[in-house]
C-alpha atoms as a PDB file:
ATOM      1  CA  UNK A   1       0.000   0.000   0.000  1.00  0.00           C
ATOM      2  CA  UNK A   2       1.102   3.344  -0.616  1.00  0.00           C
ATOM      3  CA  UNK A   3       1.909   6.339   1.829  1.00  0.00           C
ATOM      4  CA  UNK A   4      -0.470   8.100  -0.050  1.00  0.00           C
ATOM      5  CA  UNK A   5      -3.513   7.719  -2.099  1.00  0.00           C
ATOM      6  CA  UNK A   6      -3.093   7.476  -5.906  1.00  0.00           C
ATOM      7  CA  UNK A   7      -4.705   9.924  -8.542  1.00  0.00           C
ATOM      8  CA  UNK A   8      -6.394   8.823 -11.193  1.00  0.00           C
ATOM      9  CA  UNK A   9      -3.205   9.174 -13.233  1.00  0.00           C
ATOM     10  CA  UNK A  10      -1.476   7.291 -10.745  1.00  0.00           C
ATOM     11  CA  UNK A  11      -4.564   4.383 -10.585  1.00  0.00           C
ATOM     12  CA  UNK A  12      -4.592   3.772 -14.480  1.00  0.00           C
ATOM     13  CA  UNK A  13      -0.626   3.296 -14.650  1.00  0.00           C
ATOM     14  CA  UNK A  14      -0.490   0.874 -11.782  1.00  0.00           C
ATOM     15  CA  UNK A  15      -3.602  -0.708 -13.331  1.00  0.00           C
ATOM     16  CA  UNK A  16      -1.191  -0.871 -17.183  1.00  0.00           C
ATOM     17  CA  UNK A  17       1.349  -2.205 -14.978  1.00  0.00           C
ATOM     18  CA  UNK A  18      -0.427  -4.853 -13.416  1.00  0.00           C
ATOM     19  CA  UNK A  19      -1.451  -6.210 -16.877  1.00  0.00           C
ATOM     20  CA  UNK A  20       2.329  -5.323 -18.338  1.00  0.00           C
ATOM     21  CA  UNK A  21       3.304  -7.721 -15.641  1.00  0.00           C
ATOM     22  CA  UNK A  22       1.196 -10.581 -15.936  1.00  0.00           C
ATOM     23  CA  UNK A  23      -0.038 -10.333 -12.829  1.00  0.00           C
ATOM     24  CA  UNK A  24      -3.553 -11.849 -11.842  1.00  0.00           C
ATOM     25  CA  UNK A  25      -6.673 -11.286  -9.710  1.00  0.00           C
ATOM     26  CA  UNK A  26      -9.008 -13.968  -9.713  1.00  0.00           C
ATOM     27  CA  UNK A  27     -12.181 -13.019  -8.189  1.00  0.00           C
ATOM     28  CA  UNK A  28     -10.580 -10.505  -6.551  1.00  0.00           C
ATOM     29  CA  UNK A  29     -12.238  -7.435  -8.379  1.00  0.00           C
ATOM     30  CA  UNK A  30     -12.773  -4.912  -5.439  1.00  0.00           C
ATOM     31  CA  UNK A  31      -9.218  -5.812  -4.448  1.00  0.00           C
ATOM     32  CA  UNK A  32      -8.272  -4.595  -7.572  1.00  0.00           C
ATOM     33  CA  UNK A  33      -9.918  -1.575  -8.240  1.00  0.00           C
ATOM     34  CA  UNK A  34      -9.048  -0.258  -4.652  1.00  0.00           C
ATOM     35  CA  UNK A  35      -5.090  -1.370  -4.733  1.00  0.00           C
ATOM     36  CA  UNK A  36      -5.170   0.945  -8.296  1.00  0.00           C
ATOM     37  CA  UNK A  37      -6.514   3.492  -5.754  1.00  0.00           C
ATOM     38  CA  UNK A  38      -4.307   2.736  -3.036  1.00  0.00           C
ATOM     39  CA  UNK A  39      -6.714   2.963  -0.647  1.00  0.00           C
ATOM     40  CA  UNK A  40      -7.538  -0.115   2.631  1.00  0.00           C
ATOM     41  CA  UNK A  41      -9.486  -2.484   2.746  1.00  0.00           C
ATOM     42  CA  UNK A  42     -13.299  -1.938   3.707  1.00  0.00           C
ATOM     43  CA  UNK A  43     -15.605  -4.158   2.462  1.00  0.00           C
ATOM     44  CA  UNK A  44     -15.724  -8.002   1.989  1.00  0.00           C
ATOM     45  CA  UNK A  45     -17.501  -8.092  -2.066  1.00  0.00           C
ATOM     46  CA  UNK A  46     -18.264  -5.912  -4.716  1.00  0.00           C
ATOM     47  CA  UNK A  47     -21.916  -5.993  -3.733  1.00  0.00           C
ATOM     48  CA  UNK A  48     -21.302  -4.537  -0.428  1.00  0.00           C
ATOM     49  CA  UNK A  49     -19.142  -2.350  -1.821  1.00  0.00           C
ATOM     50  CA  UNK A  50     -21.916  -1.108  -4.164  1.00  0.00           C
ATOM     51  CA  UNK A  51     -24.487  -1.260  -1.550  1.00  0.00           C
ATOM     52  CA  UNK A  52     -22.920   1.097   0.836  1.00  0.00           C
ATOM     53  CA  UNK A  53     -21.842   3.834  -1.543  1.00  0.00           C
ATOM     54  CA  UNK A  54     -23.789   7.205  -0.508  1.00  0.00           C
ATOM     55  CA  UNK A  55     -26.633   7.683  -2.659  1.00  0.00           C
ATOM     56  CA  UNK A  56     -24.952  10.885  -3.895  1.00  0.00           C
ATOM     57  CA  UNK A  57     -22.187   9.469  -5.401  1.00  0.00           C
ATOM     58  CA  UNK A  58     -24.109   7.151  -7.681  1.00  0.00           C
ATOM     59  CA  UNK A  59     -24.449   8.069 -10.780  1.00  0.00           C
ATOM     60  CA  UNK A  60     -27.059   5.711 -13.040  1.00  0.00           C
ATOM     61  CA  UNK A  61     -26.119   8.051 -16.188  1.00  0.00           C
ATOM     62  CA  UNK A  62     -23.545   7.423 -17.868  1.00  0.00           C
ATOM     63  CA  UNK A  63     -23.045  10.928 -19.504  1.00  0.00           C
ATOM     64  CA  UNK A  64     -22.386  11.250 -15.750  1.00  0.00           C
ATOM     65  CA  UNK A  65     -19.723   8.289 -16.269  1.00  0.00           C
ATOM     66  CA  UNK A  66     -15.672  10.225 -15.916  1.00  0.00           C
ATOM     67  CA  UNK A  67     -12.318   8.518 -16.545  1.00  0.00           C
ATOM     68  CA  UNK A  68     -11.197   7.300 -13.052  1.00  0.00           C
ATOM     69  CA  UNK A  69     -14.712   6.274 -11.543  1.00  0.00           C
ATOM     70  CA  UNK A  70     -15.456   2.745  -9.924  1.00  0.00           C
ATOM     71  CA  UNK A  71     -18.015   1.420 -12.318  1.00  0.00           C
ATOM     72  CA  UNK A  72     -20.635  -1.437 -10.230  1.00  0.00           C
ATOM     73  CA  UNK A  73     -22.015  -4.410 -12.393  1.00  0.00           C
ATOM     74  CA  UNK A  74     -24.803  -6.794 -10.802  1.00  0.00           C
ATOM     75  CA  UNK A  75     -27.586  -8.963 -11.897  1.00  0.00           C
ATOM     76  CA  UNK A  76     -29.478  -9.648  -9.215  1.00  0.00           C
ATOM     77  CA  UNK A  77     -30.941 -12.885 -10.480  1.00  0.00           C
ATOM     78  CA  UNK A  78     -28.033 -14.780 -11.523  1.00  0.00           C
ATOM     79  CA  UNK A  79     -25.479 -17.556  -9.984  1.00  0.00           C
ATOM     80  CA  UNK A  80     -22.842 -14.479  -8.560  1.00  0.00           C
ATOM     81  CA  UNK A  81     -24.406 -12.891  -5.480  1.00  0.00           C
ATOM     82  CA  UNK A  82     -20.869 -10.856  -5.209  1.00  0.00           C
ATOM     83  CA  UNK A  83     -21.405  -8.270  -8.594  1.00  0.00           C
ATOM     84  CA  UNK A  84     -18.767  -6.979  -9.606  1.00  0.00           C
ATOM     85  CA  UNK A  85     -16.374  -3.596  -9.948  1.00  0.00           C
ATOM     86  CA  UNK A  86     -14.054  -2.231 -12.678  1.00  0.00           C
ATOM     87  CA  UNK A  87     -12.370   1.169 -12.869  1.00  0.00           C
ATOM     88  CA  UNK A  88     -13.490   3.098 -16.332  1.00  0.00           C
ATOM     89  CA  UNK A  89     -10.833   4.222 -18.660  1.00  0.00           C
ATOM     90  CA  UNK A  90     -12.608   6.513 -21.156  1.00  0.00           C
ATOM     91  CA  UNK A  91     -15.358   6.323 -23.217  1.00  0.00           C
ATOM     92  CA  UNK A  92     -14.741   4.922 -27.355  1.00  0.00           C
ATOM     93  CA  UNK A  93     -15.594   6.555 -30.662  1.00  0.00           C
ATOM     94  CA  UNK A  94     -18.276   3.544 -30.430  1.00  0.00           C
ATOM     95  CA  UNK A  95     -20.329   5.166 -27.533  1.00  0.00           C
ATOM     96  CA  UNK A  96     -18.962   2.279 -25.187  1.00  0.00           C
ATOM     97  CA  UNK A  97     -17.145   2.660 -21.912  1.00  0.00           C
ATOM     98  CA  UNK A  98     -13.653   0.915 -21.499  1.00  0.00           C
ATOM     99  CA  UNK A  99     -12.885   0.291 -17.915  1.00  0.00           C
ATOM    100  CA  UNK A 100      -9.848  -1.461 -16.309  1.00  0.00           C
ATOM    101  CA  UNK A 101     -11.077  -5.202 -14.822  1.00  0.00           C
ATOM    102  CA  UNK A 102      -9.927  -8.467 -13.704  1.00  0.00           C
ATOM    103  CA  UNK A 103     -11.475 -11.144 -16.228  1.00  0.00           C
ATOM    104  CA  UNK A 104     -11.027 -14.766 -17.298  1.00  0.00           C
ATOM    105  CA  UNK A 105      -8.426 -16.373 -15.305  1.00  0.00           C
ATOM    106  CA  UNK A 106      -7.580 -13.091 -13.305  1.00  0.00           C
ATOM    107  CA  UNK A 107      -5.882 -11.578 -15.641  1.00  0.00           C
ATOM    108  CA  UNK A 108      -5.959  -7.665 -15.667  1.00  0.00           C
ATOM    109  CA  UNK A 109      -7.329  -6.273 -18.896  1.00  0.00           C
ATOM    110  CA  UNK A 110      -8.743  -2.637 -20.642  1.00  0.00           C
ATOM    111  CA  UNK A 111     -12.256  -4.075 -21.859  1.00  0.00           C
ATOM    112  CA  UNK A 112     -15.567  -3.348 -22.797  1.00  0.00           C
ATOM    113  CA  UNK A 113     -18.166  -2.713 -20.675  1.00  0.00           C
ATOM    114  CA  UNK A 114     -20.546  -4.477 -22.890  1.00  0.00           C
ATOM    115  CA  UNK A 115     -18.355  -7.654 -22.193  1.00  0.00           C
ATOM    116  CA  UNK A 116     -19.718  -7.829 -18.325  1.00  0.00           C
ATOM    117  CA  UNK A 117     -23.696  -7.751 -19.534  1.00  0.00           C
ATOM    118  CA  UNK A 118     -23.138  -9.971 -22.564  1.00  0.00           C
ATOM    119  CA  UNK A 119     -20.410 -12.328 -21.644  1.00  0.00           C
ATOM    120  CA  UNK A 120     -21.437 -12.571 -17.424  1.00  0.00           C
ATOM    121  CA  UNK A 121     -24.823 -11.274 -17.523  1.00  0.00           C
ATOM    122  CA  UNK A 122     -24.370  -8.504 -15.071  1.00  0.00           C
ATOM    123  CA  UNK A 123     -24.927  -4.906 -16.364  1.00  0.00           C
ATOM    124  CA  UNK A 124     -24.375  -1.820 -15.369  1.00  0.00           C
ATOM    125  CA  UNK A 125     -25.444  -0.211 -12.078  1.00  0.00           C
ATOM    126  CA  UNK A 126     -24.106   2.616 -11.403  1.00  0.00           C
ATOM    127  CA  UNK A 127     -20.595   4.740 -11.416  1.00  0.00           C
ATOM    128  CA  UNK A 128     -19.248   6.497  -8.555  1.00  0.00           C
ATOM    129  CA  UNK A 129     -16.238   9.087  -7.578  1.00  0.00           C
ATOM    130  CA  UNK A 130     -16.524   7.033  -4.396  1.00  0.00           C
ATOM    131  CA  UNK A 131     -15.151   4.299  -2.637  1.00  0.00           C
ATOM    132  CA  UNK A 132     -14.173   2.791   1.097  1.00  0.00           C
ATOM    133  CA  UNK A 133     -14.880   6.263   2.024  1.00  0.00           C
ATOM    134  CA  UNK A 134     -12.645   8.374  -0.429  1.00  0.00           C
ATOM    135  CA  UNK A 135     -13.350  10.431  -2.319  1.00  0.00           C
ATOM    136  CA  UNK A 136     -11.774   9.336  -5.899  1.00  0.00           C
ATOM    137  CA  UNK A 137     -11.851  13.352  -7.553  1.00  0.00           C
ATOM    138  CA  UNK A 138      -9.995  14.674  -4.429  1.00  0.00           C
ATOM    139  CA  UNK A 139      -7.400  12.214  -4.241  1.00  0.00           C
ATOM    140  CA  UNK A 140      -4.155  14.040  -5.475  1.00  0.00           C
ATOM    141  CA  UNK A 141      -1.484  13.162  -2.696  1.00  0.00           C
ATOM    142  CA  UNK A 142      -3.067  13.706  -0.149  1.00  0.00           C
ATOM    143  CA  UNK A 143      -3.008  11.302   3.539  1.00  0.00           C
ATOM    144  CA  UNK A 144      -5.174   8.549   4.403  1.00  0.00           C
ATOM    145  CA  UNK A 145      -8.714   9.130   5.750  1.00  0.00           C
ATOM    146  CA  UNK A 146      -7.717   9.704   9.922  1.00  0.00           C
ATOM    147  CA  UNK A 147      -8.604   6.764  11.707  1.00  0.00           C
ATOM    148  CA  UNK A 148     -11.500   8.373  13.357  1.00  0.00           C
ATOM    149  CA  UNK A 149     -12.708   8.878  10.214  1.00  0.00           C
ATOM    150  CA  UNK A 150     -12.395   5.509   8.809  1.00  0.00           C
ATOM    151  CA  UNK A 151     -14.621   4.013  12.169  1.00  0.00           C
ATOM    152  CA  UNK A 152     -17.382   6.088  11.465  1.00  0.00           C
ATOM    153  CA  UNK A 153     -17.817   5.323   7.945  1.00  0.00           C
ATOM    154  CA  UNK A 154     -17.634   1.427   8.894  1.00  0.00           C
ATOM    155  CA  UNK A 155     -20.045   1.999  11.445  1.00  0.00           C
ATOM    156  CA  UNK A 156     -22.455   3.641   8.646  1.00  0.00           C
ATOM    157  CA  UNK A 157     -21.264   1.013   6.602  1.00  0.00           C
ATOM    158  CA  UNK A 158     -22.661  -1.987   8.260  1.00  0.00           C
ATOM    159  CA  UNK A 159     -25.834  -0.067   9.200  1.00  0.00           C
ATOM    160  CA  UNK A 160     -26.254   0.398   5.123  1.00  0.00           C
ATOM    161  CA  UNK A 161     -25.494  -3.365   4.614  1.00  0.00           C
ATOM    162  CA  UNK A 162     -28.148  -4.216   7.300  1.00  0.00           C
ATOM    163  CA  UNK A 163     -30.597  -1.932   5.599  1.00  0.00           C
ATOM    164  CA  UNK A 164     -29.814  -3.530   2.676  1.00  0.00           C
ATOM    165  CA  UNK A 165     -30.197  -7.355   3.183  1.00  0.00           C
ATOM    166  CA  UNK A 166     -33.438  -6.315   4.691  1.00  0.00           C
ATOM    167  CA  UNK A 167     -34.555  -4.830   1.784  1.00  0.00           C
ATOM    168  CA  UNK A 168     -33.381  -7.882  -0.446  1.00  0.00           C
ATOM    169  CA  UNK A 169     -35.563 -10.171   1.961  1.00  0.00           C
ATOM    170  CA  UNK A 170     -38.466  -8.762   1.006  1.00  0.00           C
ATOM    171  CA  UNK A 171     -37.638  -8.377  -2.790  1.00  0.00           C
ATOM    172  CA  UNK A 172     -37.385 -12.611  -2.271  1.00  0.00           C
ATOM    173  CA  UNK A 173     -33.489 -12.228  -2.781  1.00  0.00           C
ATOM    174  CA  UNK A 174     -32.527 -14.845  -0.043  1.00  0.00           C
ATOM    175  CA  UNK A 175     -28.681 -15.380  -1.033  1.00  0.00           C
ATOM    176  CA  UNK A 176     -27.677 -11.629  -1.777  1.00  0.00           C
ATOM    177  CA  UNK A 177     -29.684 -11.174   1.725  1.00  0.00           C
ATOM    178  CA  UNK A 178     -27.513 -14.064   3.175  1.00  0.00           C
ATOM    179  CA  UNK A 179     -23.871 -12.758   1.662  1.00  0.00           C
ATOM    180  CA  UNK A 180     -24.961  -9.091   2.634  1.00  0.00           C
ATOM    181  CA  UNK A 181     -25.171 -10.921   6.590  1.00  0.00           C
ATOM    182  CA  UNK A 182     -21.823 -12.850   6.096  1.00  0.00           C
ATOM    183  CA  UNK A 183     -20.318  -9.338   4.967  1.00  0.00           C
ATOM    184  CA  UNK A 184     -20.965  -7.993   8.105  1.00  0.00           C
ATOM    185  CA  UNK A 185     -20.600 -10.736  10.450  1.00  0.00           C
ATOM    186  CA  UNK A 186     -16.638 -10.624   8.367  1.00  0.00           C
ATOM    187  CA  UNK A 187     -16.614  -6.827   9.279  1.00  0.00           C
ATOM    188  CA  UNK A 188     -17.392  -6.882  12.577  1.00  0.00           C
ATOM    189  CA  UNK A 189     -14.813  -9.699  13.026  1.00  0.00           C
ATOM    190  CA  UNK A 190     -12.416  -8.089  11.167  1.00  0.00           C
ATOM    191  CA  UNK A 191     -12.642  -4.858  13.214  1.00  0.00           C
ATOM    192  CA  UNK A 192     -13.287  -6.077  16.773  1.00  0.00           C
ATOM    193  CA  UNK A 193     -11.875  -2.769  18.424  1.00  0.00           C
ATOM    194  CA  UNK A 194     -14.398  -0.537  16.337  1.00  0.00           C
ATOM    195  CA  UNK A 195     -17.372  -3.011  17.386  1.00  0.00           C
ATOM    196  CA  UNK A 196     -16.200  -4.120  20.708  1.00  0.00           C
END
């Protein structure tokens, strides 16, 4: 990790880098997207990820859509109740967003968007200049969110995720209700001295 958060600048080399290198990253999307940031650790899955970022910061739109955003794929329906994240690159002379992802076999790739709703069957969300707290426009070089900071948002956090697996209970989403739970029973463990 970094001293500092990376820019957006910063989050696309490392991202070129990571593919330049043959690294991989299987099924380790969020992990991805926030190491390009440089940011901690928050949440356990994409999903939770996508559930707990403020409803201000999501942006449906995609004229919205800038290069450096956290771009949130889901079908609700289908065999992955974990979604999935990608950081967008820019937007082609075709119309389509290219965004930075993890894909077959881990490896790190600049792909299109289209690929996650025709080739996985999730689609587009939402984008966001936000995530684990940070805001993405902001970060230049700056230090990492104070840790008083950072126990407050996780606090907010698993009240969201609660919210949330509520509300998929009643939509008759049992196992995105269920992995929403395991989320924060894995926070709460994870952070005993903020939940005591």
């Amino acid at each position: 990790m970094p001293t500092s958060p990376r820019n957006t600048a910063q989050a696309i080399d490392w991202l070129k880098g990571q593919r330049a290198g043959g690294h991989t990253w299987p099924s380790l999307c969020l992990a991805l997207t926030r190491n390009a940031r440089g940011i901690p650790a928050l949440y356990p899955s994409a999903l939770a990820a996508q559930t707990g970022t403020p409803k201000n910061h999501r942006f449906p739109n995609q004229a919205q859509w800038r290069r450096g955003m956290v771009a949130y794929f889901d079908n609700p329906g289908d065999g992955n109740p974990y979604g999935h994240i990608a950081t967008l690159a820019y937007k082609g002379k075709d119309g389509v967003w290219r965004a930075w992802s993890n894909v077959t076999g881990g490896k790190v790739a600049l792909v299109p968007i289209t690929l996650f709703t025709h080739s996985w069957g999730d689609p587009a969300q939402f984008a966001s200049d936000h995530l684990n707290g940070y805001d993405l426009k902001s970060l230049v070089d700056r230090p990492p969110t104070p840790l008083e900071q950072f126990e407050k948002t996780l606090r907010g956090t698993v009240q969201d995720l609660r919210a949330e697996a509520e509300r998929q209970d009643k939509r008759g989403h049992a196992k995105r209700a269920d992995l929403l739970r395991r989320d924060i029973r894995l926070l709460r463990k994870n952070h005993p001295k903020v939940f005591g």
